[in-house]
C-alpha atoms as a PDB file:
ATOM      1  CA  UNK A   1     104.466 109.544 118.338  1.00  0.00           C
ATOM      2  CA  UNK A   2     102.718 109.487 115.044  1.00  0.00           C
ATOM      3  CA  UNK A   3     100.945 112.143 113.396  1.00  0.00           C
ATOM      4  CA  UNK A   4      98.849 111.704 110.273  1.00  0.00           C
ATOM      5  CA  UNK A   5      97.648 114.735 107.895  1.00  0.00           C
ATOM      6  CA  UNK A   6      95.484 115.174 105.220  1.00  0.00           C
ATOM      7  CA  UNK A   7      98.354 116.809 102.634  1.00  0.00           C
ATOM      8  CA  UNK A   8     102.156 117.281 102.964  1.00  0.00           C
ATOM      9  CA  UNK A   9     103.437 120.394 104.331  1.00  0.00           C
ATOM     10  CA  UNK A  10     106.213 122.565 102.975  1.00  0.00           C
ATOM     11  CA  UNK A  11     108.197 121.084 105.624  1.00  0.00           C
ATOM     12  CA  UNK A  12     107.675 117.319 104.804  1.00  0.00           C
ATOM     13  CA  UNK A  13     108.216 118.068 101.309  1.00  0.00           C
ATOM     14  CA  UNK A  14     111.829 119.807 101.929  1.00  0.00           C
ATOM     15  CA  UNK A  15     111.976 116.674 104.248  1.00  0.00           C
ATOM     16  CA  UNK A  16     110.993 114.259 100.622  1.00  0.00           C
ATOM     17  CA  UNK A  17     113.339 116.302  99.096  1.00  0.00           C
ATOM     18  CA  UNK A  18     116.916 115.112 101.278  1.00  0.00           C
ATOM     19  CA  UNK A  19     115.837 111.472 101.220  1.00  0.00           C
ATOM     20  CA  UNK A  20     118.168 110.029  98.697  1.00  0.00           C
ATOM     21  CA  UNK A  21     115.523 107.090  98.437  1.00  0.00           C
ATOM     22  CA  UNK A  22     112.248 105.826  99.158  1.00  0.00           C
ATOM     23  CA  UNK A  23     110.340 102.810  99.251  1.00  0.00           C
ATOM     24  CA  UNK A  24     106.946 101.960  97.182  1.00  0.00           C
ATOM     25  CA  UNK A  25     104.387  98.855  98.327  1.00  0.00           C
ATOM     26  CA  UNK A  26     101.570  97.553  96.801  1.00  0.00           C
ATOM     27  CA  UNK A  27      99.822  94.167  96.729  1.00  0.00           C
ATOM     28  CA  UNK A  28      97.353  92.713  94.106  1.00  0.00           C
ATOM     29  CA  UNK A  29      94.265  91.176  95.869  1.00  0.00           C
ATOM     30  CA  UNK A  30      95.771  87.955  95.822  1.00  0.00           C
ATOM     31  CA  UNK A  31      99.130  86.950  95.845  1.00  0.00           C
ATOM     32  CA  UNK A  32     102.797  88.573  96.983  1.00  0.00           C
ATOM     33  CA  UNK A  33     103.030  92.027  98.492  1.00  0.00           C
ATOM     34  CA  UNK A  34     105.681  94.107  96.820  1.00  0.00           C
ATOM     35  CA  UNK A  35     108.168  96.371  98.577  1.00  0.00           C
ATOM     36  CA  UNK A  36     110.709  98.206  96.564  1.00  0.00           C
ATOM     37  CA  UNK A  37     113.651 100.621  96.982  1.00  0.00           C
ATOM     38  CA  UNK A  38     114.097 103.068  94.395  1.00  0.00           C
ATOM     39  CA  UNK A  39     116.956 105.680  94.107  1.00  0.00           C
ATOM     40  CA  UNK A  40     118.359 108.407  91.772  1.00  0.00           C
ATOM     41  CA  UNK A  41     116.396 111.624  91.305  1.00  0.00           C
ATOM     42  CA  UNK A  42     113.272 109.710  90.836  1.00  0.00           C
ATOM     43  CA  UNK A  43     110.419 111.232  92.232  1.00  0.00           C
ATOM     44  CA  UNK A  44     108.260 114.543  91.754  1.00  0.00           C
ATOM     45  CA  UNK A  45     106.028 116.404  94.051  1.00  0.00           C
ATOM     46  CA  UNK A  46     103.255 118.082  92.083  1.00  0.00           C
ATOM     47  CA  UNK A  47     101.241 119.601  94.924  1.00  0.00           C
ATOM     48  CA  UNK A  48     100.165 118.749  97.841  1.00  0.00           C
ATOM     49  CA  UNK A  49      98.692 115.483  97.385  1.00  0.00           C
ATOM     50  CA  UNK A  50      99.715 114.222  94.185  1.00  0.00           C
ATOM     51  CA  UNK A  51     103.258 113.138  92.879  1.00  0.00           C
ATOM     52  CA  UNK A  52     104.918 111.717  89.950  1.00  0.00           C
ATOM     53  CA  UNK A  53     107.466 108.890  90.202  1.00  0.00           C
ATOM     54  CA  UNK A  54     110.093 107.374  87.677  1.00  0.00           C
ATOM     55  CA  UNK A  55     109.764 103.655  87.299  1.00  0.00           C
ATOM     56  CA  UNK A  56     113.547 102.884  85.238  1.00  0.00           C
ATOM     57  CA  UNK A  57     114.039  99.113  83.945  1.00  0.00           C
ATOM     58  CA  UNK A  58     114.526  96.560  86.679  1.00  0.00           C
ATOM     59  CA  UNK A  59     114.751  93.007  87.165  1.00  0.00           C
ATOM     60  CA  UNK A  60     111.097  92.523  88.174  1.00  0.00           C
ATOM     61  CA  UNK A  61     107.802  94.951  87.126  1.00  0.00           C
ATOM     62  CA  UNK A  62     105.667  93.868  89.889  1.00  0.00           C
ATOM     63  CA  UNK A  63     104.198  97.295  90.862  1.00  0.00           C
ATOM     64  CA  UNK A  64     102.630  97.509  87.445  1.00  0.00           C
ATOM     65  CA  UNK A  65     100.960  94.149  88.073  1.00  0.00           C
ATOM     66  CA  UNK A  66      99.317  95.250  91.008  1.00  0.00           C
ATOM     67  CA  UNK A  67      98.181  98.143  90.082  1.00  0.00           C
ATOM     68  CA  UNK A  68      96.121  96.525  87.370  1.00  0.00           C
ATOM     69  CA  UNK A  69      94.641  94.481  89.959  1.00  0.00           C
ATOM     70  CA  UNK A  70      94.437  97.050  92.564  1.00  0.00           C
ATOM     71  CA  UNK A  71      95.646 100.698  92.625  1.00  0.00           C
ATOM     72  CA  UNK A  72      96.846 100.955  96.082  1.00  0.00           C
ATOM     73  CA  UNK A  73     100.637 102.179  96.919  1.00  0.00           C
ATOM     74  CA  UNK A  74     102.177 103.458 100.188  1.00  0.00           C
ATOM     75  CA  UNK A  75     105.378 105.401  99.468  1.00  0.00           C
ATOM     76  CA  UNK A  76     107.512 105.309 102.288  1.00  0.00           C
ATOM     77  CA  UNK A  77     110.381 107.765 103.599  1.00  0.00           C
ATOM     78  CA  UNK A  78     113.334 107.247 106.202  1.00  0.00           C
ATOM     79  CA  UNK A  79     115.943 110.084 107.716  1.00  0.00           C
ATOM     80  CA  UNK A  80     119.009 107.827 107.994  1.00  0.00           C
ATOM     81  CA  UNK A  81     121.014 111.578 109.061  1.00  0.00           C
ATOM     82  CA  UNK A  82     119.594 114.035 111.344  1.00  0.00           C
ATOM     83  CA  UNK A  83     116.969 114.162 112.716  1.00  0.00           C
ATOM     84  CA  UNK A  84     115.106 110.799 113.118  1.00  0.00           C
ATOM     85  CA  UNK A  85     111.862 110.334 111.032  1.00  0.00           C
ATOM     86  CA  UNK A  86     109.488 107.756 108.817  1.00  0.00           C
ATOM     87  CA  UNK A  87     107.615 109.304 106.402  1.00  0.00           C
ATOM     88  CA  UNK A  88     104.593 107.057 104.806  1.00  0.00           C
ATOM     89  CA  UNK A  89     102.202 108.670 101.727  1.00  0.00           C
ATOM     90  CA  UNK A  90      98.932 106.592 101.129  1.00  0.00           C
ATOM     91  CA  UNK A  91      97.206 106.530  98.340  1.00  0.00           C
ATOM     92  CA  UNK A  92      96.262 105.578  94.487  1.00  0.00           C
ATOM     93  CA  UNK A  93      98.184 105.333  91.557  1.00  0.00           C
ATOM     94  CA  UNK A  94      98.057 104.791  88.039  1.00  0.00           C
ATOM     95  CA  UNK A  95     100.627 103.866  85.510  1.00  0.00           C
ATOM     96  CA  UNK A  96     101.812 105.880  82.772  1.00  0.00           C
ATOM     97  CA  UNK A  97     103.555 104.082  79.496  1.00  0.00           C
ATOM     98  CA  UNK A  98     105.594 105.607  77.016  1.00  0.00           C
ATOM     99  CA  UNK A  99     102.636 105.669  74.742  1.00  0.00           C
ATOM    100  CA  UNK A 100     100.603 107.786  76.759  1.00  0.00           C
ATOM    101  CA  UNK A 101      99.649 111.110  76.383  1.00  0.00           C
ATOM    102  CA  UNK A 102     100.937 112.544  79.749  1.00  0.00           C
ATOM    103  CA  UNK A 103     104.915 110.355  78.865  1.00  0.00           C
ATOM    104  CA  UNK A 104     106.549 113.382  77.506  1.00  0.00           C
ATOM    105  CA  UNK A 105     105.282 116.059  79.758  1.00  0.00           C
ATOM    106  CA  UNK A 106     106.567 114.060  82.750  1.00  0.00           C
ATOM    107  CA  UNK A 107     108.872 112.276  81.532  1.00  0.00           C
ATOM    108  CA  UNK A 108     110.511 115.328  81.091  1.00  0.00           C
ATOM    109  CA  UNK A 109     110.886 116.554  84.293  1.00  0.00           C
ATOM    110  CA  UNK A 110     113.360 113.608  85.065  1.00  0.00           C
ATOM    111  CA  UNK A 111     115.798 114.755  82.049  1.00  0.00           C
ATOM    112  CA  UNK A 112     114.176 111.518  79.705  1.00  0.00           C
ATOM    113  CA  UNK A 113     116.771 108.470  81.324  1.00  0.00           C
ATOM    114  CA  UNK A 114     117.797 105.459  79.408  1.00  0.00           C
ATOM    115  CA  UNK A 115     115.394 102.657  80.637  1.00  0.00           C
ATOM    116  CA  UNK A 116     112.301 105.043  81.552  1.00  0.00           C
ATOM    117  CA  UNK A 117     109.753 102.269  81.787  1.00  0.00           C
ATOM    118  CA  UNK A 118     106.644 103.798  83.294  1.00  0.00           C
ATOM    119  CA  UNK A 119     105.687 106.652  85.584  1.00  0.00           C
ATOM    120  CA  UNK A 120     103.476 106.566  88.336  1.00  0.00           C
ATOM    121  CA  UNK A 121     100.761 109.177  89.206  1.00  0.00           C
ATOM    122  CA  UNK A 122      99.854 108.930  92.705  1.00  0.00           C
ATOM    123  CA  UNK A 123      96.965 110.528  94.916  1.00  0.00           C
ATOM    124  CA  UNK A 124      98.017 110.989  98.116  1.00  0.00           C
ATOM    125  CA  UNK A 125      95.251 110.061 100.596  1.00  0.00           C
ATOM    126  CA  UNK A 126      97.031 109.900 103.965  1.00  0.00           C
ATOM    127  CA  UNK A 127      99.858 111.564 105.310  1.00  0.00           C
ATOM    128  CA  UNK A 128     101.840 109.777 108.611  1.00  0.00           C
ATOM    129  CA  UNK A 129     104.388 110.387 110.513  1.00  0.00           C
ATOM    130  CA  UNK A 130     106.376 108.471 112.969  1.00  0.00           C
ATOM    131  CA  UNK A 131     109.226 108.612 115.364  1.00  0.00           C
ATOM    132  CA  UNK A 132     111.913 106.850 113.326  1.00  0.00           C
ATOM    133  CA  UNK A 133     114.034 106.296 116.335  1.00  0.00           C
ATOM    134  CA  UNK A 134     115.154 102.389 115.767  1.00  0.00           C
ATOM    135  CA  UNK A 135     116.413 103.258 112.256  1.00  0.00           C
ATOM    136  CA  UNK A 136     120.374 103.627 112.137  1.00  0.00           C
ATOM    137  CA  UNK A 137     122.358 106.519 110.942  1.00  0.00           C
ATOM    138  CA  UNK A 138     123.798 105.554 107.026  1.00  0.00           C
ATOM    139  CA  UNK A 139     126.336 107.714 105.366  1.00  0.00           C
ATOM    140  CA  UNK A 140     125.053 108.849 101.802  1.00  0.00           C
ATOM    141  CA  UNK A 141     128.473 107.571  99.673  1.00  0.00           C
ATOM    142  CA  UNK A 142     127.267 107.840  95.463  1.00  0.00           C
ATOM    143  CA  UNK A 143     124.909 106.589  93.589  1.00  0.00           C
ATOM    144  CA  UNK A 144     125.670 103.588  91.570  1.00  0.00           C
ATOM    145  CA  UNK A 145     125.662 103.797  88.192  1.00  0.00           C
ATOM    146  CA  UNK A 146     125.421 100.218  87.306  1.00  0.00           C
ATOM    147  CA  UNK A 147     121.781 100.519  85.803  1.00  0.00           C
ATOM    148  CA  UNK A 148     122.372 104.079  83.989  1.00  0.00           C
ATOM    149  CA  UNK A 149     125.545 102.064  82.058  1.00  0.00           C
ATOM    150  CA  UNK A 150     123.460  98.791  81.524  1.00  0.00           C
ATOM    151  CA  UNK A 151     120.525 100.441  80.039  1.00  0.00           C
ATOM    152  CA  UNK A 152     122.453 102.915  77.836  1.00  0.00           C
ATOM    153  CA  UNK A 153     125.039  99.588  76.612  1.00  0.00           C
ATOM    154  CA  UNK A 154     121.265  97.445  75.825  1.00  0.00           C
ATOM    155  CA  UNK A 155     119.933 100.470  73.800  1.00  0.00           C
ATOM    156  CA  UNK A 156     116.001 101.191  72.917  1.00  0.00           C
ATOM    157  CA  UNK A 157     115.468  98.435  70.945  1.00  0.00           C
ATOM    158  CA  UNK A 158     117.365  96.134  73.905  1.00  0.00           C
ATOM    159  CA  UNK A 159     115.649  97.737  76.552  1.00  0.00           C
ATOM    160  CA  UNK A 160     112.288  96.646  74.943  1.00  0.00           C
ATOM    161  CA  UNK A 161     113.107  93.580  74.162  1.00  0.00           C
ATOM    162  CA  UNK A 162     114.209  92.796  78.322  1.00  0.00           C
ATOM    163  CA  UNK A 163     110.719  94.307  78.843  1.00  0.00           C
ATOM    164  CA  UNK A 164     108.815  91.752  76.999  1.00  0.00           C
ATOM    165  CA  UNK A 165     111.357  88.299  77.678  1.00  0.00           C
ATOM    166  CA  UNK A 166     111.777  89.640  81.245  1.00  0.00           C
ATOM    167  CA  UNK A 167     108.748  92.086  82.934  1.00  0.00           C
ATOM    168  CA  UNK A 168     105.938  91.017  81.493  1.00  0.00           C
ATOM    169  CA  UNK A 169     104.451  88.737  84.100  1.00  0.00           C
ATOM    170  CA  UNK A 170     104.522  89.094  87.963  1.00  0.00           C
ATOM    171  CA  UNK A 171     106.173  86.873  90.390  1.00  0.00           C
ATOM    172  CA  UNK A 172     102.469  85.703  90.596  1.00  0.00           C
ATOM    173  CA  UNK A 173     101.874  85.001  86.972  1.00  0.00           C
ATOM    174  CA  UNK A 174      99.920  88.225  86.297  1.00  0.00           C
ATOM    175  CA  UNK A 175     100.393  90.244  83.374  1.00  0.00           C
ATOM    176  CA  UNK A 176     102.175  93.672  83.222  1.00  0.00           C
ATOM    177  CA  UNK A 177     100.527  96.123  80.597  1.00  0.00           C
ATOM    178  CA  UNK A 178     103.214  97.272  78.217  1.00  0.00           C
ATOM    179  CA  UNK A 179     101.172  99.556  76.297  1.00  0.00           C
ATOM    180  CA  UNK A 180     102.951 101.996  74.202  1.00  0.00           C
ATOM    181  CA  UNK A 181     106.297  99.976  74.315  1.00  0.00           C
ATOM    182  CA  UNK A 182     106.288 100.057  71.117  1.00  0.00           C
ATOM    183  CA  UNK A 183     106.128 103.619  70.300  1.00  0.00           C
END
């Protein structure tokens, strides 16, 4: 029932496209493995094997961590209407702070959010499909706004000051690299 491909199609992109959200893993060497859902109109396809993803403040910055340790992430897709389908992307990613060259360009493309924390460039290695059968049909209500009102009421100079008191160290004690957050 699975299928794996070097790139995504036209068709899994449209498919990327309807998913009103995704899920992102990755795991330092040592330590917890991360697995986190991320909404909103978050997440750019570039080409066929590289994408851009919006990272907005949360209440943990483990992804960051690991990816200092080890650059690993597997995105991961789910049809909850129509058709059924799991959609995973394999790959590498880097981070991208608000003091880096590429911030503007791509931030950008997201419309520049309140609480835009990082971006993450990811090289797709390894495209899989599977069958998606045992996952249940959800109705799509709203998004929730509870971040977009939270970050905006905090401010720039709030926002960066949750970063450092509250994401700059893993669940596993590792640093996060904040470059740029001062900028």
């Amino acid at each position: 029932m699975a299928e794996r491909f070097s790139e995504l199609s036209d068709s899994l992109r449209e498919f990327i496209a309807a998913q009103k959200i995704f899920f992102v893993a990755t795991a330092a060497a040592e330590g917890r493995v991360n697995l986190s859902p991320k909404g909103y109109d978050s997440l750019r396809i570039l080409n066929k094997n590289e994408l851009v993803w919006l990272n907005l403040t949360g209440s943990g910055n483990e992804t960051a961590a690991h990816l200092l340790d080890s650059n690993r992430m597997t995105l991961m897709f789910c049809a909850f209407e129509g058709l059924p389908r799991i959609l995973r992307l394999y790959g590498t990613a880097e981070v991208i702070h608000p003091g880096d060259d590429q911030w503007q360009e791509w931030l950008a493309l997201f419309g520049k959010p309140a609480g835009s924390r990082q971006l993450f460039h990811m090289q797709i290695e390894l495209v899989q499909t599977s069958c998606g059968y045992a996952v249940p049909f959800m109705d799509f209500l709203s998004e929730r706004y509870t971040l977009k009102q939270w970050t905006e009421k905090k401010g720039d100079d709030g926002i960066k000051h949750y970063w450092s008191a509250e994401n700059s160290v893993s669940l596993d004690g590792k640093k996060t690299d904040f470059q740029g957050i001062s900028n």
